[in-house]
N, C-alpha and C. Protein backbone atom coordinates (compact mmCIF):
# COMPACT_ATOMS: atom_id res chain seq x y z
N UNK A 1 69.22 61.20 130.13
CA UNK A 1 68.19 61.83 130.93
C UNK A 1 68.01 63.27 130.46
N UNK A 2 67.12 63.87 130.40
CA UNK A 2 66.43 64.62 129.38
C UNK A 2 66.40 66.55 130.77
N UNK A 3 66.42 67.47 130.25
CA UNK A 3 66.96 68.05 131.08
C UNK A 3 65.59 68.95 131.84
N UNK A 4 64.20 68.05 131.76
CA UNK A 4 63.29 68.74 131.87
C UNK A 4 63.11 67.40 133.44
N UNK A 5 63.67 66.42 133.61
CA UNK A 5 63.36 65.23 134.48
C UNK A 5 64.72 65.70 135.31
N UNK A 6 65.81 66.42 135.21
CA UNK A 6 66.60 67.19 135.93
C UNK A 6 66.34 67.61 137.11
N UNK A 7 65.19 68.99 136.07
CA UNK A 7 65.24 70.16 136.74
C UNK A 7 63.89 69.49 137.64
N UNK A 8 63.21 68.39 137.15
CA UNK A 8 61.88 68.05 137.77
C UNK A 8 62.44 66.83 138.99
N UNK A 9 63.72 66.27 138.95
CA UNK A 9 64.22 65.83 139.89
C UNK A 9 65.08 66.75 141.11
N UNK A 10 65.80 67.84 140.82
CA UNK A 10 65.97 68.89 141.53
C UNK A 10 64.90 69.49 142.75
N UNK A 11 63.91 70.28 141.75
CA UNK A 11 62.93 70.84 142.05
C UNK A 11 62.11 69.79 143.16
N UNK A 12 62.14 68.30 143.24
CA UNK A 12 61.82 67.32 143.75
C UNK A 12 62.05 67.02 145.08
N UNK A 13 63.33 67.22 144.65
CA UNK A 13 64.14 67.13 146.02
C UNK A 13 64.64 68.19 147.26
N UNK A 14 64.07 69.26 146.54
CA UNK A 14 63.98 70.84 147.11
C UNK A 14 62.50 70.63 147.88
N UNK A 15 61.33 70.12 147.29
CA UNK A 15 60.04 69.93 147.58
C UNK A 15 59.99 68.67 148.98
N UNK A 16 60.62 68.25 148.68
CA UNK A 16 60.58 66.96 149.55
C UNK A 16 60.76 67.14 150.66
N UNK A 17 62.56 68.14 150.71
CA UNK A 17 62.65 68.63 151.92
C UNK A 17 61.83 69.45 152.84
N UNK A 18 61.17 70.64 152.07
CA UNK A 18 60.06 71.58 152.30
C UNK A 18 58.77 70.84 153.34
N UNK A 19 58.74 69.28 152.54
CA UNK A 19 57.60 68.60 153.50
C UNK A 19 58.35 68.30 154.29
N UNK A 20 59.12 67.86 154.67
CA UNK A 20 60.14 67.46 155.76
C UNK A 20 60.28 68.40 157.39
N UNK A 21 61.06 69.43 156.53
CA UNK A 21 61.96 70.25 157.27
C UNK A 21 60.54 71.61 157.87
N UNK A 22 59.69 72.08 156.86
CA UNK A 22 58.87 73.17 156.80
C UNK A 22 59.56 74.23 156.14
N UNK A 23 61.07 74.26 155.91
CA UNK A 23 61.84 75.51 156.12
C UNK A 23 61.47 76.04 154.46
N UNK A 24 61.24 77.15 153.90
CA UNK A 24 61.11 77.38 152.50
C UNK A 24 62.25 78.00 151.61
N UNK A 25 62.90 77.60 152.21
CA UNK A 25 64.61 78.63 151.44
C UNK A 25 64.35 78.37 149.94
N UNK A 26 65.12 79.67 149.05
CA UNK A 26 65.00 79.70 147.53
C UNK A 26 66.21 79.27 147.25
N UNK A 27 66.83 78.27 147.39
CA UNK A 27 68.50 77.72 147.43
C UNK A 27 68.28 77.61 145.77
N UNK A 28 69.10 78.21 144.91
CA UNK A 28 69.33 77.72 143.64
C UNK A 28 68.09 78.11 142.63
N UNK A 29 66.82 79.17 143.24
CA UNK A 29 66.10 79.39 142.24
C UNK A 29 66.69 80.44 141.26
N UNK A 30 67.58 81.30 141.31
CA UNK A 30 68.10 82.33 140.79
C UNK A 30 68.57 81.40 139.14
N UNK A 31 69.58 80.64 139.42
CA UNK A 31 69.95 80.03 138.80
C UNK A 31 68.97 78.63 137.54
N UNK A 32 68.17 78.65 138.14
CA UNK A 32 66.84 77.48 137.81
C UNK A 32 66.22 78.41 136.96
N UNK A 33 65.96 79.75 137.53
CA UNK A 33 64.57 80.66 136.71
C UNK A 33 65.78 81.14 135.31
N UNK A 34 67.01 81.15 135.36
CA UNK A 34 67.41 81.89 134.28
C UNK A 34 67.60 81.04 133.19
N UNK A 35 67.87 79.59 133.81
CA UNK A 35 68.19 78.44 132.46
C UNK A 35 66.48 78.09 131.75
N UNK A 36 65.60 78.31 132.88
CA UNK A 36 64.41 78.19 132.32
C UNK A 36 63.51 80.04 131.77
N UNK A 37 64.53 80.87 131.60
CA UNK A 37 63.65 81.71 131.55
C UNK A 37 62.39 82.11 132.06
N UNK A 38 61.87 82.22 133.00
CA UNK A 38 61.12 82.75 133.73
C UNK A 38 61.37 83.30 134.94
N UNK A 39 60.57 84.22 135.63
CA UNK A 39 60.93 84.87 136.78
C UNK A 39 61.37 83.63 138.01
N UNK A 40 61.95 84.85 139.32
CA UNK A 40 62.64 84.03 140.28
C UNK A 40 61.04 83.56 140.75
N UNK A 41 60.29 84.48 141.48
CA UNK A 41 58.99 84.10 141.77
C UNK A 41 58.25 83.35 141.23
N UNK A 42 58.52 83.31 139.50
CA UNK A 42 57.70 81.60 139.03
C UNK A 42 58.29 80.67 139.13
N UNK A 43 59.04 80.29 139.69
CA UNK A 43 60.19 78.92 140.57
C UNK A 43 59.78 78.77 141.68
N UNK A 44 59.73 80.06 142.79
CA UNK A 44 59.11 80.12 144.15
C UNK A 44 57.51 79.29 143.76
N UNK A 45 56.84 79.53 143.26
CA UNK A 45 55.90 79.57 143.45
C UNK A 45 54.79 77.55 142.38
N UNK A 46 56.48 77.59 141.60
CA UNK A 46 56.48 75.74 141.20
C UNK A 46 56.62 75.11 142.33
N UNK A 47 57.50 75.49 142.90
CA UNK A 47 58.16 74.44 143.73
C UNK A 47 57.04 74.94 144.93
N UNK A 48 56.37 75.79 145.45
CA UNK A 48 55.82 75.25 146.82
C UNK A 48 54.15 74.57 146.56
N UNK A 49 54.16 74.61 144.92
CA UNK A 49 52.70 74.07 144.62
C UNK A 49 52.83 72.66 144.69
N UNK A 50 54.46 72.08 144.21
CA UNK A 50 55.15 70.88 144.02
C UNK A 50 55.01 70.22 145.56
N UNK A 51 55.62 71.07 146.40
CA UNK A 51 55.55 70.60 147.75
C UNK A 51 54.30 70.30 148.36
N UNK A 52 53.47 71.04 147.65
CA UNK A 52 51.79 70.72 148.53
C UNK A 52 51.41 69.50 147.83
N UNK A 53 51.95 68.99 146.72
CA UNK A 53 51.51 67.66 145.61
C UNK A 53 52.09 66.62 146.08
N UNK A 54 53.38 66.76 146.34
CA UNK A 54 54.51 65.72 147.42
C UNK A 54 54.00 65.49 148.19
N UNK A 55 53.46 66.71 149.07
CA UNK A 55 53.01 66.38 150.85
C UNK A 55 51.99 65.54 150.71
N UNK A 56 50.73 65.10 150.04
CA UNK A 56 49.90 64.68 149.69
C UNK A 56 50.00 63.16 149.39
N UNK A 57 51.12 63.17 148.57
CA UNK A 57 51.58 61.87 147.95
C UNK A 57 52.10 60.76 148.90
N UNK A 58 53.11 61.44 150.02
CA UNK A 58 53.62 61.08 151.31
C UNK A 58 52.90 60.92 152.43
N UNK A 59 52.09 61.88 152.47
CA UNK A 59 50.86 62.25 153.71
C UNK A 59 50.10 60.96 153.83
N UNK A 60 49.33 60.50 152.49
CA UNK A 60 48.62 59.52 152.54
C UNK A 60 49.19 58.33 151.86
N UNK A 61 50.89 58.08 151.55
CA UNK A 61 51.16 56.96 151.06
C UNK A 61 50.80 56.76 149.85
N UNK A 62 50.25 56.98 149.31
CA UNK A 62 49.67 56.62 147.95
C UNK A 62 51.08 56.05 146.95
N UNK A 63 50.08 54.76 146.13
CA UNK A 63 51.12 53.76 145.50
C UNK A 63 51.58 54.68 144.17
N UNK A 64 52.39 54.02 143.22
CA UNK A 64 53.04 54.89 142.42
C UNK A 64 51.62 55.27 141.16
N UNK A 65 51.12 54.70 140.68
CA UNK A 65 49.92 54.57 139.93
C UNK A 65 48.97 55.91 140.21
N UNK A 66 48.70 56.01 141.69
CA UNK A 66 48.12 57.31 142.19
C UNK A 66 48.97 58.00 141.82
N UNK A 67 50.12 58.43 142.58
CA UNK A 67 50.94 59.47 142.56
C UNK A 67 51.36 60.27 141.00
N UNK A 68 51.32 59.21 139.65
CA UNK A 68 51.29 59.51 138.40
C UNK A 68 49.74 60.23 138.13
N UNK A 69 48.60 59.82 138.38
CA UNK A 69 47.35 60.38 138.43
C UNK A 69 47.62 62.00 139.34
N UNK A 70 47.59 62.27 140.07
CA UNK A 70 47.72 63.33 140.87
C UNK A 70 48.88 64.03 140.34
N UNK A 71 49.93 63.69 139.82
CA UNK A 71 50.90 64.50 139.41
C UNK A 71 50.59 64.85 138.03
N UNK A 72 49.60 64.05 137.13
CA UNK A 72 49.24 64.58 135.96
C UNK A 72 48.01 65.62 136.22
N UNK A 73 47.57 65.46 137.33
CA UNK A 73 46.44 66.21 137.47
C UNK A 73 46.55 67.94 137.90
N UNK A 74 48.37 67.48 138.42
CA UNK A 74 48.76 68.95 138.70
C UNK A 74 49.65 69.92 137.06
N UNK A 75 49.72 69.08 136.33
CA UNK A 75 49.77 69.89 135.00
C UNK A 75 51.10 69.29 134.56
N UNK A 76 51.93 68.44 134.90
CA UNK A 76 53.21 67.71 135.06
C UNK A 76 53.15 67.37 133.62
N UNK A 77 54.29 67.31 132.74
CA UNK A 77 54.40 66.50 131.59
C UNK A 77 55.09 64.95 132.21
N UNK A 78 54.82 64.33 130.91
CA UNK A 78 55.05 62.60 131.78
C UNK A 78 56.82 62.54 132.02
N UNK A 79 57.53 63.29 131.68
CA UNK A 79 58.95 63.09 131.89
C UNK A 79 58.73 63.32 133.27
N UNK A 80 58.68 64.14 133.71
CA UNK A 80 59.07 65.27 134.99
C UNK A 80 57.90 64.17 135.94
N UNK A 81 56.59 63.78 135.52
CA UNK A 81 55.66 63.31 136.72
C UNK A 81 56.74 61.36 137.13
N UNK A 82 57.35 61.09 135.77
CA UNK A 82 57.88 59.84 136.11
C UNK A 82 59.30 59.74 137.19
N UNK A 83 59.76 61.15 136.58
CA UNK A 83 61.19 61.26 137.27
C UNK A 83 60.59 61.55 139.13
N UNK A 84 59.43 62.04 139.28
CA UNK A 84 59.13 62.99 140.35
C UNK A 84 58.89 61.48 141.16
N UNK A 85 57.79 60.58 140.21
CA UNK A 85 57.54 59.11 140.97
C UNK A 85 58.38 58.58 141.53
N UNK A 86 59.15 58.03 140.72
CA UNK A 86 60.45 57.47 140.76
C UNK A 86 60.98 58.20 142.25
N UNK A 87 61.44 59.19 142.41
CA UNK A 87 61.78 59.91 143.68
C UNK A 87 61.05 59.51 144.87
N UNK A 88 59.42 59.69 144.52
CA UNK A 88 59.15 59.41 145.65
C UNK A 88 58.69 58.05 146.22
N UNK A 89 58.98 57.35 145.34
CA UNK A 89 59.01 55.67 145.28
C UNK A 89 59.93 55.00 146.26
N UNK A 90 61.38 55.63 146.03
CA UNK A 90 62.98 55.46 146.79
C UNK A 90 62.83 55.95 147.69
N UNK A 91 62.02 56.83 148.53
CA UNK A 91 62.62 58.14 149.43
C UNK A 91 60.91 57.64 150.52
N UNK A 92 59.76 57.02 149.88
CA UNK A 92 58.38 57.02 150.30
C UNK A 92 58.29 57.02 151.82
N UNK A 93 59.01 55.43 151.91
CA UNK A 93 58.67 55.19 153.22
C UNK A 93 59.56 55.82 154.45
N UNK A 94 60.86 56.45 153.98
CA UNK A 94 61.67 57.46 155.31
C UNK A 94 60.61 58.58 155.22
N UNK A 95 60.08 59.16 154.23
CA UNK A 95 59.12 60.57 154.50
C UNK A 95 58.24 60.47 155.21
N UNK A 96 57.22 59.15 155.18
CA UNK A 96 56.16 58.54 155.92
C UNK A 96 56.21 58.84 157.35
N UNK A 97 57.67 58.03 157.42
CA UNK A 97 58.09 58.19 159.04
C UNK A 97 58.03 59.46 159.74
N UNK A 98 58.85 59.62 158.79
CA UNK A 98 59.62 61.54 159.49
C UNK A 98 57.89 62.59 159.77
N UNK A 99 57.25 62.22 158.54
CA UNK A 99 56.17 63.11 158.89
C UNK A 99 55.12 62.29 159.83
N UNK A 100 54.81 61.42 160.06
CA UNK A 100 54.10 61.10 161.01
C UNK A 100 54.78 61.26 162.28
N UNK A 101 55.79 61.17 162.24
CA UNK A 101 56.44 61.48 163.69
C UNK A 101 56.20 62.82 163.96
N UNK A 102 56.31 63.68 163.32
CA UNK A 102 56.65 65.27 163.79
C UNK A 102 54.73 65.94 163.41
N UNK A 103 53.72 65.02 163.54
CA UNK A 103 52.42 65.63 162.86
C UNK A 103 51.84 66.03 164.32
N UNK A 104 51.34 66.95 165.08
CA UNK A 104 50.49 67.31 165.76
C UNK A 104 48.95 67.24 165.68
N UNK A 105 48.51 66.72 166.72
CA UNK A 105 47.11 65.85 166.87
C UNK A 105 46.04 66.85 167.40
N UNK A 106 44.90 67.38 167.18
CA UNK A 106 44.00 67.68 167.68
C UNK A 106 43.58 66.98 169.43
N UNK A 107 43.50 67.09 170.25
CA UNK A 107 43.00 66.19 171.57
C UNK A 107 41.99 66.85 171.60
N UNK A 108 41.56 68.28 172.58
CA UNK A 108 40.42 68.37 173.20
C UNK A 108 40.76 70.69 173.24
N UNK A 109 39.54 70.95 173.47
CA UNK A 109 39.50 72.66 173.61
C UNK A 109 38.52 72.58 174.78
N UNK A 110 39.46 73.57 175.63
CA UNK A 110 38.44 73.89 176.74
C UNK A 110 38.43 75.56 176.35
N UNK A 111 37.40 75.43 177.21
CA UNK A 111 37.12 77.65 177.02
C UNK A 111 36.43 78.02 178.22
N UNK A 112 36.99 79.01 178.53
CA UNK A 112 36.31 79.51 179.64
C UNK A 112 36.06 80.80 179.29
N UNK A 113 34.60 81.71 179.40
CA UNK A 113 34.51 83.23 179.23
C UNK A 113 34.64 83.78 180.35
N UNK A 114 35.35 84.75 180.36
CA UNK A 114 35.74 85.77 182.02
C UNK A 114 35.42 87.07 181.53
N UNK A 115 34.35 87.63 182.38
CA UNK A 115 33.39 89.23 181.93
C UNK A 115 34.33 89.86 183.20
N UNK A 116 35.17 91.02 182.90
CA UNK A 116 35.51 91.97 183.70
C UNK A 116 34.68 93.30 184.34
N UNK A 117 33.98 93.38 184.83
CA UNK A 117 32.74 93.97 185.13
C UNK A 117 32.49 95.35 186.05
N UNK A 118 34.08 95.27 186.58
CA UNK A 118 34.37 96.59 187.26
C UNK A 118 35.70 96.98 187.31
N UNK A 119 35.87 98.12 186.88
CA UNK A 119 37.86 98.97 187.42
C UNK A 119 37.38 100.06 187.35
N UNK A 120 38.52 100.55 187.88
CA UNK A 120 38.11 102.31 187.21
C UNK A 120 38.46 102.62 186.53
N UNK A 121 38.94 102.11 185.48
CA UNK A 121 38.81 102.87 184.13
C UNK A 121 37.54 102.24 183.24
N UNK A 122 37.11 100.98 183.77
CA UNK A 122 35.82 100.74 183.12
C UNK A 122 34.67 100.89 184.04
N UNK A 123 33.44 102.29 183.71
CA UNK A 123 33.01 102.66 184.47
C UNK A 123 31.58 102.25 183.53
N UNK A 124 30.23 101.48 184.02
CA UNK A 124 29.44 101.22 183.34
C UNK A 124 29.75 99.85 182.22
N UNK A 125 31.03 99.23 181.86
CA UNK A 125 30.99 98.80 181.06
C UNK A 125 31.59 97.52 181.20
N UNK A 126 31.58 96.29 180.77
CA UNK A 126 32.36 94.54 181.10
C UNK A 126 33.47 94.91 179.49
N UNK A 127 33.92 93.93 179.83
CA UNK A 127 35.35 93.35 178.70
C UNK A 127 35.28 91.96 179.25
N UNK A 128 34.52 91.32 178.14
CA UNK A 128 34.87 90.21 178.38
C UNK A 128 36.25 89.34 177.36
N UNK A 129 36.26 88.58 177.79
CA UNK A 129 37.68 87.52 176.89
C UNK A 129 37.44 86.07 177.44
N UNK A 130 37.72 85.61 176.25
CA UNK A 130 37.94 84.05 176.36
C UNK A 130 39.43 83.47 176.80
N UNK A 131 39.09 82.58 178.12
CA UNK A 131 40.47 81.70 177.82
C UNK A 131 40.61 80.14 177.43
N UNK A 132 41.58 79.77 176.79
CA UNK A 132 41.08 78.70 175.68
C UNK A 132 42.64 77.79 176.52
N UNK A 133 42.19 76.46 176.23
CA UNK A 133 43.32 75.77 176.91
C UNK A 133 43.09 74.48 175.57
N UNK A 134 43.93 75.08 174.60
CA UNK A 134 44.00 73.65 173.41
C UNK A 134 44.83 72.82 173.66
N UNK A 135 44.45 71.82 174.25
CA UNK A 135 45.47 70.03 174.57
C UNK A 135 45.29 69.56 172.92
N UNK A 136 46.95 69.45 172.45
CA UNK A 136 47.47 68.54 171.47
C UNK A 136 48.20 67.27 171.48
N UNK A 137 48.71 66.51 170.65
CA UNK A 137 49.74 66.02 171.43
C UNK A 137 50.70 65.84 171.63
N UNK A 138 51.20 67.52 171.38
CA UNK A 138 51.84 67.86 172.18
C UNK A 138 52.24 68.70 173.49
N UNK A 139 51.28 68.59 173.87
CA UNK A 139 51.03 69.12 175.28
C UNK A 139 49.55 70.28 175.13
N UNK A 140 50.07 71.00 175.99
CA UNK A 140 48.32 72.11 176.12
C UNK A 140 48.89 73.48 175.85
N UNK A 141 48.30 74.03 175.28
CA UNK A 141 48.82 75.43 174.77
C UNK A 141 47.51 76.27 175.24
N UNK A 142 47.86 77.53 176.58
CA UNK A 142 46.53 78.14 176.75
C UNK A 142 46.70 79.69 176.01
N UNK A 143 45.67 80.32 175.68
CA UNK A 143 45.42 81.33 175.24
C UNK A 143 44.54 81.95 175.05
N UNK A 144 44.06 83.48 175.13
CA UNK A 144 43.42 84.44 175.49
C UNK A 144 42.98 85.29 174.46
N UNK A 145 41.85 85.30 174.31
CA UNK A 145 41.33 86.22 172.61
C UNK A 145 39.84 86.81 173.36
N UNK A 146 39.72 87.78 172.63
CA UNK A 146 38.71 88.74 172.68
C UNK A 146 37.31 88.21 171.90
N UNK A 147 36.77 88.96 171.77
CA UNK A 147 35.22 88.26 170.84
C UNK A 147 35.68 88.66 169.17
N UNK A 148 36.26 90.12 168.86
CA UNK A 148 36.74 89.64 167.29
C UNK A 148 37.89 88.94 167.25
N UNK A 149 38.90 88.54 168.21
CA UNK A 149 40.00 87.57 167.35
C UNK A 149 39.00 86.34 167.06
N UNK A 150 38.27 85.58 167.47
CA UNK A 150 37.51 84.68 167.57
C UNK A 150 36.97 84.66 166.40
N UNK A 151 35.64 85.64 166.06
CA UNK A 151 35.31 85.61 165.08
C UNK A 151 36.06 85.95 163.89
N UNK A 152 37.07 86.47 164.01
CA UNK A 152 37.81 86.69 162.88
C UNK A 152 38.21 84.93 162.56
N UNK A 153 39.24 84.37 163.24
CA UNK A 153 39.43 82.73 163.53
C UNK A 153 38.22 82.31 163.03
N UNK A 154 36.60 82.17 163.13
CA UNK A 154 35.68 81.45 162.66
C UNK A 154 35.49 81.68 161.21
N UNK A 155 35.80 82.97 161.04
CA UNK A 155 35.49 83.32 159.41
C UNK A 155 36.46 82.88 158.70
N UNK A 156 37.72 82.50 159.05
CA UNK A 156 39.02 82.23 158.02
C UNK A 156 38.47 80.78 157.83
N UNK A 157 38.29 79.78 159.08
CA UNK A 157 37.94 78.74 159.12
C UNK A 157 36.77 78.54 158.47
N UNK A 158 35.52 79.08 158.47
CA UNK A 158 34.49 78.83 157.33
C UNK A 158 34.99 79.18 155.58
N UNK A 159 36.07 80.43 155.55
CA UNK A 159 36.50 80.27 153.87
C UNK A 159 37.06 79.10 153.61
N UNK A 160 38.08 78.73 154.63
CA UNK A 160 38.76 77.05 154.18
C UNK A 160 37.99 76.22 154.21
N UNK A 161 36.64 76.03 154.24
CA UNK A 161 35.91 75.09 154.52
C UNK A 161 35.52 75.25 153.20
N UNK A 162 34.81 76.36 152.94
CA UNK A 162 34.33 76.76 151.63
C UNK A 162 35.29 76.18 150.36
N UNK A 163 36.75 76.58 150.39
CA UNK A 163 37.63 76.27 149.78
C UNK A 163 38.01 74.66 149.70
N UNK A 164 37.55 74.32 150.35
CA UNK A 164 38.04 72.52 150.20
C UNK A 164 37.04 71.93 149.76
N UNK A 165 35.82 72.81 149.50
CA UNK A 165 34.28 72.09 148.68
C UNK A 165 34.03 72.68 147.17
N UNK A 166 35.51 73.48 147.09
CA UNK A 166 35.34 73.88 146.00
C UNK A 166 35.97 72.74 144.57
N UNK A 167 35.66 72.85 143.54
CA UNK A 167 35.46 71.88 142.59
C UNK A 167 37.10 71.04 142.52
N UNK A 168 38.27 72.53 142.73
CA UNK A 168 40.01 72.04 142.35
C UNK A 168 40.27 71.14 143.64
N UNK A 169 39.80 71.30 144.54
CA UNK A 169 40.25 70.69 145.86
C UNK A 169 39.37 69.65 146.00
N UNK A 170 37.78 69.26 145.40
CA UNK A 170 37.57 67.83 145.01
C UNK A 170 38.40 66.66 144.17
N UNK A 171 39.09 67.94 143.28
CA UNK A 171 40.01 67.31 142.43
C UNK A 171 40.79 66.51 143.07
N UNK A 172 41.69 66.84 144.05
CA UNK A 172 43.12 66.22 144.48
C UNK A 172 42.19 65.55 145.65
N UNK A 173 41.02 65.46 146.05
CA UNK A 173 40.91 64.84 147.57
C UNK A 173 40.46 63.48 146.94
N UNK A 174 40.07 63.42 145.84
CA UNK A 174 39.20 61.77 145.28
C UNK A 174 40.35 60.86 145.23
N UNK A 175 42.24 61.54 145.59
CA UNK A 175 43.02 60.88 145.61
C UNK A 175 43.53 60.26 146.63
N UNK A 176 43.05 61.01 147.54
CA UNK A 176 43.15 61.08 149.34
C UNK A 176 42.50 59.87 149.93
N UNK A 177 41.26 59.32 149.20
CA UNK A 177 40.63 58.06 149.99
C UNK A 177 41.44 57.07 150.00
């Protein structure tokens, strides 16, 4: 076994957990970036691109055939994308589980606007705020934002929108159907 399907089985299994757990610890990049010469941060930054390629692979199940397509598509040489398959071939269906169990569901948003319209320290003037009651499922989470947290929230949400119609993220979603 060739020492590039190693470090791409390592790195694998560091990624795997990452979809798992969420937790991002650098356990062992110190050591990884010096046998490979490159910085600690270009290890950080393999492995959580690795983890978003995994999560994907697991997320939607995809058979091994995909998962070689999508892993070549992320720049993988065929050692490292076979060793990476192979991994997630053995390991597919406990990840399946674990992440569908622990995935949080959209249900329903309520909102209510409340205009404060008199105190004395506001003389002539309202403050209004929204209160927002987001039911998931895992229960209802309420919370209270002003008119720019809001719009700030709408504008991040229209760049990611923007960003997932962009040409790289057509790339990996034609794998997603």
């Amino acid at each position: 076994m060739s020492s590039l399907s190693l470090f791409a089985q390592e790195f694998g299994v560091i990624a795997l957990e990452r979809v798992v757990t969420g937790k991002t610890g650098m356990r062992g990049f110190g050591k990884a970036a010096k046998v490979l010469q490159i910085s600690v941060e270009e290890v950080e930054q393999g492995v959580a691109s690795l983890t978003t390629v995994l999560a994907r692979c697991v997320r939607y199940y995809l058979p091994r055939s995909q998962q070689l397509l999508l892993l070549a598509d992320a720049g993988l040489q065929e050692v490292a994308r076979e060793a990476l398959a192979d991994l997630l071939t053995e390991r597919q269906e406990e990840l399946y589980g674990e992440i569908l169990s622990s995935v949080t569901s959209y249900r329903n948003l309520n909102w209510r606007l409340d205009i404060q319209v008199a105190s004395r320290s506001l003389q002539q003037q309202s403050r209004p705020s929204y209160l927002l009651a987001l039911a998931t499922s895992n229960g209802v989470k309420h919370m209270e934002a002003d008119f720019s947290v809001l719009k700030e929230v709408c504008a991040q949400l229209e760049a990611a929108l923007a960003e997932s119609r962009s040409a790289y993220s057509r790339r990996f979603q034609r794998f997603n159907k």
